[in-house]
Protein backbone atom coordinates (compact mmCIF):
# COMPACT_ATOMS: atom_id res chain seq x y z
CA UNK A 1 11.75 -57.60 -38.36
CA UNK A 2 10.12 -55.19 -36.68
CA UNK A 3 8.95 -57.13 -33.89
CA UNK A 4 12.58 -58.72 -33.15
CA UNK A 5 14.14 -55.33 -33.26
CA UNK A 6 10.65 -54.47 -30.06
CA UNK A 7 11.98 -57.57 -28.56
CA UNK A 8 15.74 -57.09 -28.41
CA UNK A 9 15.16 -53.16 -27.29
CA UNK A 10 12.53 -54.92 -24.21
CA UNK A 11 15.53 -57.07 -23.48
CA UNK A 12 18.29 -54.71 -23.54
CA UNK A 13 17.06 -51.59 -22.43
CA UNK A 14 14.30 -52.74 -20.01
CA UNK A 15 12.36 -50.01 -19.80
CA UNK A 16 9.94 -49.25 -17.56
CA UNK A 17 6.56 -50.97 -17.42
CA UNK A 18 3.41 -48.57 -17.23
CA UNK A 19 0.19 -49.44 -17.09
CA UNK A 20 -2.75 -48.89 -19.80
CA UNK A 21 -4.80 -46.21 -19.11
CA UNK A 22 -8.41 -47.47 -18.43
CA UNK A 23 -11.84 -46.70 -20.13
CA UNK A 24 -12.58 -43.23 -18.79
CA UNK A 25 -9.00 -41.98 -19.44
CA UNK A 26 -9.26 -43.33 -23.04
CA UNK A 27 -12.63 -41.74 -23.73
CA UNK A 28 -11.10 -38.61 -21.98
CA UNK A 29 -8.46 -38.44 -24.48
CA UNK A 30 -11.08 -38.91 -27.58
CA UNK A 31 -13.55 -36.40 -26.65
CA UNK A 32 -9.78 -33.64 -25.92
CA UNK A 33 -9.11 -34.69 -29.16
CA UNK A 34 -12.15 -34.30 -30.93
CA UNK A 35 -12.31 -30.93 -28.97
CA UNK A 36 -9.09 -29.64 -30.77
CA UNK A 37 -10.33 -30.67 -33.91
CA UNK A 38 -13.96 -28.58 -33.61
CA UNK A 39 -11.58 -25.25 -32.17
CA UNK A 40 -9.35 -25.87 -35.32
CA UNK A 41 -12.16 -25.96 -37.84
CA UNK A 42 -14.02 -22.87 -36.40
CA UNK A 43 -10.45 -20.61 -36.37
CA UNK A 44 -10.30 -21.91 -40.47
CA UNK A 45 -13.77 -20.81 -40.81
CA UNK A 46 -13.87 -17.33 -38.51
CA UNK A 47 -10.93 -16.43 -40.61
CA UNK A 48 -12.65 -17.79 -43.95
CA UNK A 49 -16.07 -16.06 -42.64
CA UNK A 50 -14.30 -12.59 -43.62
CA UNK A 51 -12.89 -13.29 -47.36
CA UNK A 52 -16.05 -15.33 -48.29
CA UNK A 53 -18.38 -14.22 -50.82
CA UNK A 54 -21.78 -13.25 -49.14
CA UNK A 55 -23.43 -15.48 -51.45
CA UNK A 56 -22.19 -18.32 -48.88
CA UNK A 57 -21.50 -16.25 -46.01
CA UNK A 58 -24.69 -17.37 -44.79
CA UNK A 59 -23.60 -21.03 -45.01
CA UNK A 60 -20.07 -20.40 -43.04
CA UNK A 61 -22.32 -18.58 -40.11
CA UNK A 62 -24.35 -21.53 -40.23
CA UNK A 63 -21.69 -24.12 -39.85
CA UNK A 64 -19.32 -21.72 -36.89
CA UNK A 65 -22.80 -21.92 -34.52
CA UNK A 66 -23.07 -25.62 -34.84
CA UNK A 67 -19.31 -25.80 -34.41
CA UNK A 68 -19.73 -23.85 -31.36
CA UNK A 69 -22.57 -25.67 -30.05
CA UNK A 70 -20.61 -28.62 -30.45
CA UNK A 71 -17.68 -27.48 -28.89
CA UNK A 72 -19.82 -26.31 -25.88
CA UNK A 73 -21.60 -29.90 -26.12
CA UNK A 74 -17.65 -31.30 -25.79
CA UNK A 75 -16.88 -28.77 -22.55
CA UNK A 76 -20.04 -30.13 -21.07
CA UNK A 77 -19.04 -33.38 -21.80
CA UNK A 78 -15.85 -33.16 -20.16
CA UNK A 79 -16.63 -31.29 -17.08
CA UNK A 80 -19.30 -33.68 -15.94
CA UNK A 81 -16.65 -37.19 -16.31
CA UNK A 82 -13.79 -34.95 -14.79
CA UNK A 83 -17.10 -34.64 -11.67
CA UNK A 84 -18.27 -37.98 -11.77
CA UNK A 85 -14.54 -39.27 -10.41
CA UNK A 86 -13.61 -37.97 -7.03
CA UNK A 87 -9.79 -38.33 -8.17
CA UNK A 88 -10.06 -36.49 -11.18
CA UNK A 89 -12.25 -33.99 -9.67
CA UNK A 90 -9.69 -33.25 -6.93
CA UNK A 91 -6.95 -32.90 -8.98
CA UNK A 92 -9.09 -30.51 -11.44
CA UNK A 93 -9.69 -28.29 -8.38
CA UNK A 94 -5.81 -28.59 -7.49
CA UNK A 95 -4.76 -27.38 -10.83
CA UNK A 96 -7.37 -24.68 -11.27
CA UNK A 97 -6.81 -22.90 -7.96
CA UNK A 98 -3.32 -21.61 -9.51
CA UNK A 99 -3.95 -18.34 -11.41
CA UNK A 100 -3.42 -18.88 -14.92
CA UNK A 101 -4.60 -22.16 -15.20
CA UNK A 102 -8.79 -22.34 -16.14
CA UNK A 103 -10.83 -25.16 -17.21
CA UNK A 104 -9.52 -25.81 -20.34
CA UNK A 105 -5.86 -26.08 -19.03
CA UNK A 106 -6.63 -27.79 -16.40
CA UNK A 107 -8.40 -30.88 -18.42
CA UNK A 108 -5.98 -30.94 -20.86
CA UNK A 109 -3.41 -31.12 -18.55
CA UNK A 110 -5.06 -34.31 -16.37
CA UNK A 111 -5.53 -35.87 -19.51
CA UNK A 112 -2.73 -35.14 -22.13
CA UNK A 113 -0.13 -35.63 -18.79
CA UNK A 114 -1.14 -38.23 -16.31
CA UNK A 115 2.58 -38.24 -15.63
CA UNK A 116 2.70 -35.23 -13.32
CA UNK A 117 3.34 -35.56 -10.07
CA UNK A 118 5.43 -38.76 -10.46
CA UNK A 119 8.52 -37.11 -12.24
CA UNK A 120 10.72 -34.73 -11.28
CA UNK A 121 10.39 -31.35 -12.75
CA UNK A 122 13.73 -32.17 -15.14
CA UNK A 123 11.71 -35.60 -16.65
CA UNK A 124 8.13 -33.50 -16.71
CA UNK A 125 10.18 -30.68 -18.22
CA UNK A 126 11.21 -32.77 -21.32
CA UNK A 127 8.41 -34.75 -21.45
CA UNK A 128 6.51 -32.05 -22.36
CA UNK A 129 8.97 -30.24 -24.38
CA UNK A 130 9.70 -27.31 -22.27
CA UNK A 131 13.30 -28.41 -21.09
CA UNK A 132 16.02 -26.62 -22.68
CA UNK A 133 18.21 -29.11 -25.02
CA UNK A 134 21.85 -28.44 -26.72
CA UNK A 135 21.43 -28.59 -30.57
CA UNK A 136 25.63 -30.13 -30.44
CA UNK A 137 27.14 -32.10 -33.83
CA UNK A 138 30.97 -33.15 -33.03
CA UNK A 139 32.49 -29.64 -32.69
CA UNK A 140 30.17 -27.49 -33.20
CA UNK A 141 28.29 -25.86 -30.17
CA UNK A 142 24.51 -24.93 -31.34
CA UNK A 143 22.11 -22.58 -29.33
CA UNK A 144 19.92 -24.24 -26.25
CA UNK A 145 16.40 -24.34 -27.28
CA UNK A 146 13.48 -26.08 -26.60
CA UNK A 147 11.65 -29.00 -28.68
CA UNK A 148 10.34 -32.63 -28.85
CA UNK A 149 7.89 -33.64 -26.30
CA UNK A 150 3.99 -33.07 -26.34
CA UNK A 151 3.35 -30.24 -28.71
CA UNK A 152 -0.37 -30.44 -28.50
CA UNK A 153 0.16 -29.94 -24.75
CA UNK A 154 3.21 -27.53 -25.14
CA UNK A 155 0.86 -25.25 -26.83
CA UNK A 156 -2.14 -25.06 -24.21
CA UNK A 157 0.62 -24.99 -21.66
CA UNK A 158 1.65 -21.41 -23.70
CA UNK A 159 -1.18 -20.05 -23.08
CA UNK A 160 -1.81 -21.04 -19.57
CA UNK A 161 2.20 -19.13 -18.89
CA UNK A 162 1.17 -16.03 -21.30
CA UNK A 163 -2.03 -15.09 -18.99
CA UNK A 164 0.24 -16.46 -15.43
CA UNK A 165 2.54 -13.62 -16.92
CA UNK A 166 0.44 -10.81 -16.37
CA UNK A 167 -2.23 -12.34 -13.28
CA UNK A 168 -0.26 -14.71 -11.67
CA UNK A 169 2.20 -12.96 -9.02
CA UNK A 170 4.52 -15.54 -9.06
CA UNK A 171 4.85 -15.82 -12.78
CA UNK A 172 4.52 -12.17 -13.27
CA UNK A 173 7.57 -11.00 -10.98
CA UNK A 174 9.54 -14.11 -12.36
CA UNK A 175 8.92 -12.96 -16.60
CA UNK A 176 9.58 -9.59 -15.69
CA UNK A 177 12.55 -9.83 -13.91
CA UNK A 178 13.94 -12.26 -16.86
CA UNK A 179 13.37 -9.46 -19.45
CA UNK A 180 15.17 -6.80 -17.27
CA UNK A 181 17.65 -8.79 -16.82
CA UNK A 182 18.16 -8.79 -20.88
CA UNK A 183 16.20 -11.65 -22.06
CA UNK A 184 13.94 -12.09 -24.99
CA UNK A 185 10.60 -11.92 -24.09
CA UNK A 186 9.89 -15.17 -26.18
CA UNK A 187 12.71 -16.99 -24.11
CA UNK A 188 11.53 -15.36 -21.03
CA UNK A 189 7.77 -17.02 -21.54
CA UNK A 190 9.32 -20.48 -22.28
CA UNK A 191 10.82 -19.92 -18.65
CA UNK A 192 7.51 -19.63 -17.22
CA UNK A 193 6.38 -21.76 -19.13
CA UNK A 194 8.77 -24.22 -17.37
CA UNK A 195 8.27 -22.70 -14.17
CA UNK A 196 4.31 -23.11 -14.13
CA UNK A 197 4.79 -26.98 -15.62
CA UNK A 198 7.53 -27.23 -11.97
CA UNK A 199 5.04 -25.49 -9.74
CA UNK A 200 1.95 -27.94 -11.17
CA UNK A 201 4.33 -30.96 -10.68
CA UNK A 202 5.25 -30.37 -6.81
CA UNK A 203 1.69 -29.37 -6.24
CA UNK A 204 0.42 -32.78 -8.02
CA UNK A 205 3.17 -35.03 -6.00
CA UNK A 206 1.86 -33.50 -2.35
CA UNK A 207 -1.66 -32.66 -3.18
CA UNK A 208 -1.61 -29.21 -2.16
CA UNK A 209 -3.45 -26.23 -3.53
CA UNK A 210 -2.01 -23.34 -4.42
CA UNK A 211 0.40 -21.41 -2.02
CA UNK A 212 2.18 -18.77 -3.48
CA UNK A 213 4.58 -18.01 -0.01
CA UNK A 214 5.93 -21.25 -0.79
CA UNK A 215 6.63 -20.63 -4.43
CA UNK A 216 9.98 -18.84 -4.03
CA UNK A 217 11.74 -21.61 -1.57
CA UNK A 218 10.40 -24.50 -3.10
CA UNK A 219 10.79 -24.08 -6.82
CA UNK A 220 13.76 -22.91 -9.04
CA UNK A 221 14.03 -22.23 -12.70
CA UNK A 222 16.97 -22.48 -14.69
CA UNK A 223 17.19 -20.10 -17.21
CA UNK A 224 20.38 -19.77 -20.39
């Protein structure tokens, strides 16, 4: 049943027909995902480190430095496939010469979103969860707010707009003109989170590093 119901939705809807991503990009994707897992366990266990009996406080030390040495072993890892590839390597540098965006978000972003730079910024924007949706039900009119898409990705891309907000110029004089202007500062960071995810996209379709005197024409925000 459930394949019929795959075949009539091929049939009907025709939607579009991506490619697989190769080898590297699937081993890519295991070692990002096995590198969430290791910075998950060591936030349970700092946080367990400081309720735990010292009997066994030795043995939670113990395991955070291997988790740490693993997670470095993982960073390694990553930054010498993201080398090896000329592509990948360019595009790292792209991404990482806009303030805001370090190593971390950078890899997570060529891997998690291979998508960006072939949307346009409304597509990338729900993709990843950032665009701002109507919760509607026959008359009633519910509050805009963002959700769906790539959580995993939604969150890294959080942090990437929270330290944009204060060291990016572009970011910076775009949150703080949203909270003057009334906003919550929660709704304000979505915004830049949206605007950073639009900026990353038109830099990814043209290949071009970072130019912040071009920010202002070439990118608008929409904001409710």
């Amino acid at each position: 049943m459930d394949a019929r119901i795959l075949a009539l939705f091929g049939a009907r809807v025709k939607p579009e027909i991506r490619p697989l991503p190769d080898k590297n990009a699937r081993d890519m994707r295991s070692l990002l995902t096995r590198r969430r897992q290791l910075v998950e366990m060591l936030t349970s266990e700092h946080n367990r480190l400081f309720q735990t009996h010292e009997d066994i406080r030795l043995g939670v030390e113990a395991h955070i430095k291997w988790l740490e040495e693993a997670l470095s072993d993982i960073n390694d890892d990553l930054e010498r496939r993201i080398k090896r590839s000329p592509s990948w390597l360019e595009k790292d540098n792209l991404l990482k010469s806009v303030p805001g965006v370090g190593k971390v978000v950078s890899s997570t972003i060529l891997i998690d979103l291979p998508e960006l730079g072939n949307l346009n910024r409304c597509k990338i924007a729900a993709l990843v969860g950032v665009a701002p949706l109507n919760r509607d039900s026959g008359t009633m009119r519910g509050r805009r707010t963002v959700w769906g898409g790539r959580a995993k990705l939604r969150s890294t891309l959080y942090m990437a707009a929270l330290v944009a907000s204060r060291r990016n110029p572009i970011i910076a004089a775009f949150y703080q003109r949203l909270v003057n202007a009334g906003k919550a500062k929660k709704v304000a960071l979505v915004a830049c989170m949206r605007k950073l995810l639009t900026i990353l996209n038109a830099m990814m379709r043209t290949m071009t590093a970072w130019q912040p005197e071009l920010i202002p024409q070439s990118v608008s925000t929409e904001v409710k």
